[in-house]
Protein backbone atom coordinates (compact mmCIF):
# COMPACT_ATOMS: atom_id res chain seq x y z
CA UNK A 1 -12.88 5.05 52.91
CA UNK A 2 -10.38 4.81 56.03
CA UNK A 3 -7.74 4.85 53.28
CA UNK A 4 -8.86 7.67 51.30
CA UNK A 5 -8.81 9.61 54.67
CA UNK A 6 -4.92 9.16 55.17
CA UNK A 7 -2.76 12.44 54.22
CA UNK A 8 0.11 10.05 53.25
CA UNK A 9 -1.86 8.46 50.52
CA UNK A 10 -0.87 8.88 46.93
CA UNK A 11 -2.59 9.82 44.31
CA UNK A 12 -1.31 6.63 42.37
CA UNK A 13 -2.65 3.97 45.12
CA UNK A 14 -6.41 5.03 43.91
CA UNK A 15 -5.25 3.93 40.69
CA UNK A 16 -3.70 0.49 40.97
CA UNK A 17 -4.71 -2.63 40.01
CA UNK A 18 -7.10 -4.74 42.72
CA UNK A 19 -6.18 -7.77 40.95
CA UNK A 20 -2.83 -7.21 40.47
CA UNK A 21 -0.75 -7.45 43.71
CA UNK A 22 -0.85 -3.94 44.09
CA UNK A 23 0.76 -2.48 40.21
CA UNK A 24 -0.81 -0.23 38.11
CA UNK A 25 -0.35 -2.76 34.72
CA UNK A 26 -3.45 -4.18 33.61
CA UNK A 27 -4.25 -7.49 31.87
CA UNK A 28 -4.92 -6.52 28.23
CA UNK A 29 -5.51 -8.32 25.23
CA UNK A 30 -4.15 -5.61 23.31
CA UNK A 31 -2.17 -6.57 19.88
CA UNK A 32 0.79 -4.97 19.16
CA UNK A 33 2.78 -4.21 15.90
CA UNK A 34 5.55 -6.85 15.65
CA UNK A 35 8.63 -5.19 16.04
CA UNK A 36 11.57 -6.13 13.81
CA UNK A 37 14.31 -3.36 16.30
CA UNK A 38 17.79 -4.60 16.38
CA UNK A 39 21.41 -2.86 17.65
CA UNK A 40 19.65 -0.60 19.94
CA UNK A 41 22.04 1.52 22.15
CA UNK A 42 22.73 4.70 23.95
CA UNK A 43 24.10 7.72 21.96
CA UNK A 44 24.48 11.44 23.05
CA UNK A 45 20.74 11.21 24.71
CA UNK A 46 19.64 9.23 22.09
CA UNK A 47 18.26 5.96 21.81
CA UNK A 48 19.22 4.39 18.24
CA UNK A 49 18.55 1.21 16.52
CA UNK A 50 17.47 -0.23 13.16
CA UNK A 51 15.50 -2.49 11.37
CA UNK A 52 16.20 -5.69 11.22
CA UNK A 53 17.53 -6.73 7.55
CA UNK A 54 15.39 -8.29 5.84
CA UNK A 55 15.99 -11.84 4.06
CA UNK A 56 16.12 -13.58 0.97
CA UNK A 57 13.24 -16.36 0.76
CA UNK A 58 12.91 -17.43 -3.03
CA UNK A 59 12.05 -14.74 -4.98
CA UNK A 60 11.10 -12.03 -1.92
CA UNK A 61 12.77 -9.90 0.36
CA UNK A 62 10.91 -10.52 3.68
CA UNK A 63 11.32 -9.49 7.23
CA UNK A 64 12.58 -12.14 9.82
CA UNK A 65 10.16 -13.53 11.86
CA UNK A 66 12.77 -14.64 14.35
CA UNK A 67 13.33 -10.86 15.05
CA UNK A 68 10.04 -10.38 16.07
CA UNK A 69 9.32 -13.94 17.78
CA UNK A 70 12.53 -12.51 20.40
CA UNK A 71 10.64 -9.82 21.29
CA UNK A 72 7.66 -11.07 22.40
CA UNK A 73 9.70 -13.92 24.50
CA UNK A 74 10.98 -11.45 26.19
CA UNK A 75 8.24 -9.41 27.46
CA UNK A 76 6.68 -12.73 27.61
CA UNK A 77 9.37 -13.77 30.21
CA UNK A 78 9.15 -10.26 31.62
CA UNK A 79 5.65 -10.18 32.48
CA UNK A 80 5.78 -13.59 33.87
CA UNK A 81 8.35 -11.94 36.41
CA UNK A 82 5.78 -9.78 37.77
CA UNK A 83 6.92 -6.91 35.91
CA UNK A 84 5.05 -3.90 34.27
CA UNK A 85 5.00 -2.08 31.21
CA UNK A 86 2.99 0.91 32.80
CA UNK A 87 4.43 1.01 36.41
CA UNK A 88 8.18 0.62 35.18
CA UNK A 89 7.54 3.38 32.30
CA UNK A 90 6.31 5.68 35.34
CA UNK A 91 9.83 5.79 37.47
CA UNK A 92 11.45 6.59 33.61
CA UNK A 93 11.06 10.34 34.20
CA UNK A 94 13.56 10.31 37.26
CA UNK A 95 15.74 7.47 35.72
CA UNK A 96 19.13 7.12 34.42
CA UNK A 97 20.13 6.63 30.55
CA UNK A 98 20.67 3.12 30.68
CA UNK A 99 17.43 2.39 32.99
CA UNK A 100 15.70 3.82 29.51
CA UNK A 101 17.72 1.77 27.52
CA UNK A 102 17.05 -1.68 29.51
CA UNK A 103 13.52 -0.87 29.22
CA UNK A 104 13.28 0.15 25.73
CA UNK A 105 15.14 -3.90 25.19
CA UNK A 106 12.13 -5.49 27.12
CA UNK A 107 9.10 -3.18 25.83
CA UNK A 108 10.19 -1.57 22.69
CA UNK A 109 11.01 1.68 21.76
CA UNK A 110 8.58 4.55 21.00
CA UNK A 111 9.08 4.52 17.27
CA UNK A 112 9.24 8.48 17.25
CA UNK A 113 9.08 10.50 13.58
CA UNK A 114 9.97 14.06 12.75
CA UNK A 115 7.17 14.92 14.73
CA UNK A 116 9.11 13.95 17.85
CA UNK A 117 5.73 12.17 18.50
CA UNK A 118 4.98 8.33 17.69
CA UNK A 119 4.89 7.24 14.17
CA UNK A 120 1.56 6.64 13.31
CA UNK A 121 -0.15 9.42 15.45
CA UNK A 122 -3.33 11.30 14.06
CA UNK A 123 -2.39 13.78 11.63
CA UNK A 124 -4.57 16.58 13.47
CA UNK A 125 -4.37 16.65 16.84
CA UNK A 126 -7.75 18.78 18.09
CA UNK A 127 -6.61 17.82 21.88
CA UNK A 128 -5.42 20.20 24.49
CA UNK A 129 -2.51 17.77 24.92
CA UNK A 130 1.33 19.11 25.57
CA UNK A 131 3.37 17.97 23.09
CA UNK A 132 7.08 18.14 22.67
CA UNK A 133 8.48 20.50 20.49
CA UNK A 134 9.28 18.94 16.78
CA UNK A 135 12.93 17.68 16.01
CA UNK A 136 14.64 20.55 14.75
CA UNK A 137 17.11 18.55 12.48
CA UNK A 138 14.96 17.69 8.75
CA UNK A 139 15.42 14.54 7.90
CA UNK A 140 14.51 11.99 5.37
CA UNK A 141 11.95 10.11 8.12
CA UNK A 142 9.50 13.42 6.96
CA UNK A 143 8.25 11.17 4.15
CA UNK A 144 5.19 9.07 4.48
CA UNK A 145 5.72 5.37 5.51
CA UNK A 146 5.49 3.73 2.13
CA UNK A 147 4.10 0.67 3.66
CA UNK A 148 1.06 2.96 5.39
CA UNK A 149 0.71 5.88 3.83
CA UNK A 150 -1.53 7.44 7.24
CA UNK A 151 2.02 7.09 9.19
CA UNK A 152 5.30 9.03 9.51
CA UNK A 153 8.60 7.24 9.33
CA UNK A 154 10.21 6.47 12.53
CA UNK A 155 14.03 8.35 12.56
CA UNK A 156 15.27 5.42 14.45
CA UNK A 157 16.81 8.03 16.90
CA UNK A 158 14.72 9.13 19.89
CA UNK A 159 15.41 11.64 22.07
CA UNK A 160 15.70 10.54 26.18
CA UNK A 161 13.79 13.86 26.74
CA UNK A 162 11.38 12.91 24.62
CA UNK A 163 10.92 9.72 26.95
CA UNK A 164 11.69 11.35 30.18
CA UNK A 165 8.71 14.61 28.68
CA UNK A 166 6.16 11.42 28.24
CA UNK A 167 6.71 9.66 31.41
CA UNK A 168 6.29 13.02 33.47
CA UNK A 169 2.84 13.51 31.31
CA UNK A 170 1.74 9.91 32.11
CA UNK A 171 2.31 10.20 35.91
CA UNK A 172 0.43 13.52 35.40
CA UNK A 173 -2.36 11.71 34.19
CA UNK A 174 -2.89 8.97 37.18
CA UNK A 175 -1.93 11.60 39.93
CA UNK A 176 -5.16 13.55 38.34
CA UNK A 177 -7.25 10.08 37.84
CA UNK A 178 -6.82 9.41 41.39
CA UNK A 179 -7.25 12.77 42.78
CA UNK A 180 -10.39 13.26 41.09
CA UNK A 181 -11.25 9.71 42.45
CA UNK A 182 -10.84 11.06 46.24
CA UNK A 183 -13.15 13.88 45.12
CA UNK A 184 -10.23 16.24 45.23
CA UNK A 185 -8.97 18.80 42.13
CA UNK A 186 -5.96 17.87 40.61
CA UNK A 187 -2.66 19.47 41.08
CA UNK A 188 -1.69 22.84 39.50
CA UNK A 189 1.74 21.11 38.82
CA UNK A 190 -0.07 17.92 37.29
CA UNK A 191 -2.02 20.19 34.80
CA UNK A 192 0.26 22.43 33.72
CA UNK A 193 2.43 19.08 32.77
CA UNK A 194 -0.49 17.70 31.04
CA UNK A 195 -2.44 20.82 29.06
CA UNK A 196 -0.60 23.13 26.52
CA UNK A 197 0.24 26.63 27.87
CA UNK A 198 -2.87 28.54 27.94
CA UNK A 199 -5.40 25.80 28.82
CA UNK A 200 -6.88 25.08 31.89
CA UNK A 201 -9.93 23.50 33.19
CA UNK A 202 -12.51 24.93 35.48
CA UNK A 203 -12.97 25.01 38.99
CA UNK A 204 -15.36 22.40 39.01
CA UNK A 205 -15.13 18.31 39.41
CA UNK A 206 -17.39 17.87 36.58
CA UNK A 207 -15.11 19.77 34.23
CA UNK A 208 -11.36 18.59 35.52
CA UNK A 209 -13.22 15.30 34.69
CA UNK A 210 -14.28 15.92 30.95
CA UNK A 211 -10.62 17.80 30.99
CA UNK A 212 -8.93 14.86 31.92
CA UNK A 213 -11.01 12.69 29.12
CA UNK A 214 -10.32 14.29 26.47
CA UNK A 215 -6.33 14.03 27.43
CA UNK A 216 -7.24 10.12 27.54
CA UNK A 217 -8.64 10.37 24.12
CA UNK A 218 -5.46 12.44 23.07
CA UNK A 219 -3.01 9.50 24.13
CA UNK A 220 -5.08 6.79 22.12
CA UNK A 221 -4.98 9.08 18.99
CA UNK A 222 -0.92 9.20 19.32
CA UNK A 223 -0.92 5.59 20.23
CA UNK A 224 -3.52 4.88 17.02
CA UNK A 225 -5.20 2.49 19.15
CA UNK A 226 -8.66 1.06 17.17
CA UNK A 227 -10.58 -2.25 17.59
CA UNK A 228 -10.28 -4.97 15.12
CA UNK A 229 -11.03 -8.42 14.57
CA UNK A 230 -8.39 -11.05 14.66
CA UNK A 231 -8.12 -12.95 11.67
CA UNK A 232 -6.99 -16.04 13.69
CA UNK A 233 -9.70 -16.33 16.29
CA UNK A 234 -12.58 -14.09 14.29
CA UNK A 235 -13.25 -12.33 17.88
CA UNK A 236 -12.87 -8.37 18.11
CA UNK A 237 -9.87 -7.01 20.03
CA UNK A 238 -8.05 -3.66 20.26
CA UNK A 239 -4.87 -3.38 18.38
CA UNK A 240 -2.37 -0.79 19.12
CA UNK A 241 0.32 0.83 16.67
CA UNK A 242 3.50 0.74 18.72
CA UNK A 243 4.54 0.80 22.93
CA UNK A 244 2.99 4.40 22.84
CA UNK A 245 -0.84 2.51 21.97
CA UNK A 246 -0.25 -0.04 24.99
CA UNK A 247 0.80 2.54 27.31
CA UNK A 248 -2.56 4.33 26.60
CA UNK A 249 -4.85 1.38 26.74
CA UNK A 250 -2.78 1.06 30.40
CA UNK A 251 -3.91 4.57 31.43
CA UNK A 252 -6.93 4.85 29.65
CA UNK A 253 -8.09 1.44 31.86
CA UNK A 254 -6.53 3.06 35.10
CA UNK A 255 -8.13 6.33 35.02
CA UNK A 256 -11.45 4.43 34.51
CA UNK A 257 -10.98 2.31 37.24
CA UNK A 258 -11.05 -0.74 35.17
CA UNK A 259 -8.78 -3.98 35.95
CA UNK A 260 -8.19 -4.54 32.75
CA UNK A 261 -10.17 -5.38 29.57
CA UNK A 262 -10.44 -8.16 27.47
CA UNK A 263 -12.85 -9.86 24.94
CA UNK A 264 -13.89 -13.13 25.25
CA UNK A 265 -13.27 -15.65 22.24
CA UNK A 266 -16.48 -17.51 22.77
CA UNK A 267 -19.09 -14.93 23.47
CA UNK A 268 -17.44 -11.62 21.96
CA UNK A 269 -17.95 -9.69 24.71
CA UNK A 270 -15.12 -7.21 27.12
CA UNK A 271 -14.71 -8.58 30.24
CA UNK A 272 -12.16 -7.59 33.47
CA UNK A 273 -9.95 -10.78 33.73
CA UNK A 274 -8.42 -11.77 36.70
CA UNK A 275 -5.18 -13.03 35.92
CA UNK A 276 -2.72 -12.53 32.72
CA UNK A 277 -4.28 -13.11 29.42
CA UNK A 278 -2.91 -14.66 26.14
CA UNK A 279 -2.42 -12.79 23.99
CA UNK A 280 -3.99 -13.13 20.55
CA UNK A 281 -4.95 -16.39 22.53
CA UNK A 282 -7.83 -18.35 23.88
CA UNK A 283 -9.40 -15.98 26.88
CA UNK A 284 -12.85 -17.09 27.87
CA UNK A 285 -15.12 -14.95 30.15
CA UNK A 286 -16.99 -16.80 33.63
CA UNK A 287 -19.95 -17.29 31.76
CA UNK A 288 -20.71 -21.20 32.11
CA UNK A 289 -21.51 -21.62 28.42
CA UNK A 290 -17.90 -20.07 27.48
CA UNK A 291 -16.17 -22.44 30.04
CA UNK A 292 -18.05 -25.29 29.22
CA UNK A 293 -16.69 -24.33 25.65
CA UNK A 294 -13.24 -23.27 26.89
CA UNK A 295 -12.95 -26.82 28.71
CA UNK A 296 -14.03 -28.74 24.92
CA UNK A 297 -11.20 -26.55 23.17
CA UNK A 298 -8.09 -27.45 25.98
CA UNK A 299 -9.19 -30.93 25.25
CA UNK A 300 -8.84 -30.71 21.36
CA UNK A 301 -5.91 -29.06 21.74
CA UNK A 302 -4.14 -31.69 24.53
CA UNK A 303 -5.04 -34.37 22.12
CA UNK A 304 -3.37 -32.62 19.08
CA UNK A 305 -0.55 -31.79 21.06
CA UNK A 306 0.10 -35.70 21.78
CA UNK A 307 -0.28 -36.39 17.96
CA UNK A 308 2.01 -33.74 16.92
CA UNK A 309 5.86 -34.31 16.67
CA UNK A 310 8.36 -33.02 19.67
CA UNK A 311 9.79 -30.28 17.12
CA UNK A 312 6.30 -29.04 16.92
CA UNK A 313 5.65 -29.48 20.42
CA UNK A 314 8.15 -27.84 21.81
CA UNK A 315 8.24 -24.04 19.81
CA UNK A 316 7.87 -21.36 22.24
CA UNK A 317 5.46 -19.53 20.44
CA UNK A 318 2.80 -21.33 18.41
CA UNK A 319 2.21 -20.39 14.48
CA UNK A 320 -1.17 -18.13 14.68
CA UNK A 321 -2.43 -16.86 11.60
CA UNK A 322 -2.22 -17.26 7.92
CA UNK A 323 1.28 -16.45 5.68
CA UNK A 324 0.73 -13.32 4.04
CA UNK A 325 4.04 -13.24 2.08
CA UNK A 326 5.60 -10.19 4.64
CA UNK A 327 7.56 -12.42 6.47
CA UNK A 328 9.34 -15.85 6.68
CA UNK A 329 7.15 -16.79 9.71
CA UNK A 330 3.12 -17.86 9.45
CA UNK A 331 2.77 -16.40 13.23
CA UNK A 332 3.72 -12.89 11.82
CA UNK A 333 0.99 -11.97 9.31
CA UNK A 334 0.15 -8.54 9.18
């Protein structure tokens, strides 16, 4: 209370993480597209890149699991730096080109289509959401993903303004969130950056509230974020199409006070953990029964480990998940 009664307050500090040495990033269990984005570089306020190519395995053309394996060690190594996908996407709508550019090479890029939205956003948007304006050069990208035919084709070329328009809209969204948490309004400034022209809510707390949930709901429908059960550990998580999906899980947790959300493997159920979770992993909730089970599973796996070979041993990412003939690696199934 004493600190929601100090004028220099922000916004964003009734919106951090209590767990998380003061950030905004949550721990999530959230699983992500594997991301096959290679020769990614700056050009005339652009990002660009590519896919990786794909190799020759037999008889099939598949995608390169070491691609994808890369990426994940390095947000991985990132987040064991202290570092956050949410609270470093936040400063991106004040930052320089190549601040955009380092962070697209440790969390990914947005994966934007024709739409100048991310690829597999809802086809009809019914949210009072601000969107930026369509790319106004036709391309080949307006053709259905062949490989899911509810998704756009990224253009592989992705506007900084674009970035910079999303980053303002996501600091719009906590500055409201913890506004409304102080029992305050939010900012004209913060809703005209948020709503399309036109739309407004009403005076009331009760209706900047429902406002500000429905904008929420907006950013999971562009990120395509869904639950889903893992076919490794048979336990329901939330999967998330591209960056876009984690960065609304992020926000989605912080405007709901939440310090994060993740299911347990034992029980099933969401719980707030405390400290980083695996992900796609073995996260048990403080229920006895689950740690009592969580303590039986480390010991299986300790003595498998000491039976297995020192090639084996030593991978930095373990194989999860059955071969499904898309790539070259078991861990990437999809």
């Amino acid at each position: 209370m004493r600190d929601a009664l100090k004028p220099q307050a922000s916004a964003l500090d009734f919106v951090r993480n209590s767990r998380g040495a003061n950030r905004l990033t949550r721990p999530i269990d959230l699983v992500r597209n594997w991301t096959y984005v290679t020769d990614l570089s700056l050009q005339r306020d652009h990002l660009v890149w590519r896919e990786a190519e794909r190799i020759r395995v037999g008889d099939w053309w598949l995608l390169d699991g070491a691609v994808a394996r890369r990426a994940i060690v390095t947000r991985q190594n990132a987040e064991k730096k202290g570092r956050g996908i949410l609270d470093e996407f936040l400063r991106l709508c004040d930052a320089r080109d190549q601040a955009i550019l380092d962070y697209a090479q440790t969390w990914g890029v947005l994966e934007l289509c024709s739409h100048n939205l991310p690829a597999r956003h809802e086809f009809s948007m019914h949210v009072p959401l601000r969107l930026p304006a369509p790319l106004a050069v036709p391309s080949s990208s307006d053709a259905l993903n062949p490989c899911n035919l509810r998704a756009c084709l990224p253009t592989r070329k992705e506007p900084l303004s674009t970035w910079r328009f999303f980053s303002v809209q996501c600091k719009a969204l906590l500055n409201i969130a913890g506004e409304l948490q102080r029992a305050r309004p939010g900012r004209e400034a913060d809703w005209n950056n948020l709503l399309r022209p036109g739309i407004h809510p009403g005076p009331a707390l009760g209706a900047e509230k429902l406002c500000l949930r429905e904008a929420v709901e907006g950013w999971l429908q562009l990120g395509h974020v869904k639950p889903t059960v893992d076919d490794f550990t048979g336990a329901l998580t939330w999967t998330g199409a591209d960056l876009f999906g984690e960065l609304a899980v992020q926000v989605a947790l912080a405007v709901n006070a939440m310090d994060g959300q993740t299911f347990c493997i034992a029980c099933g159920k969401p719980y707030q953990p405390r400290r980083r979770v695996i992900r796609r992993g073995f996260n048990y909730c403080p229920d006895p029964k689950c740690q009592r089970h969580a303590a039986a599973q480390r010991a299986q796996r300790y003595r498998s480990r000491k039976g297995s070979s020192a090639a084996e041993r030593y991978r930095t990412l373990p194989y999860r998940g059955a071969f499904q003939g898309r790539t070259n690696d078991p861990l990437f199934s999809e």
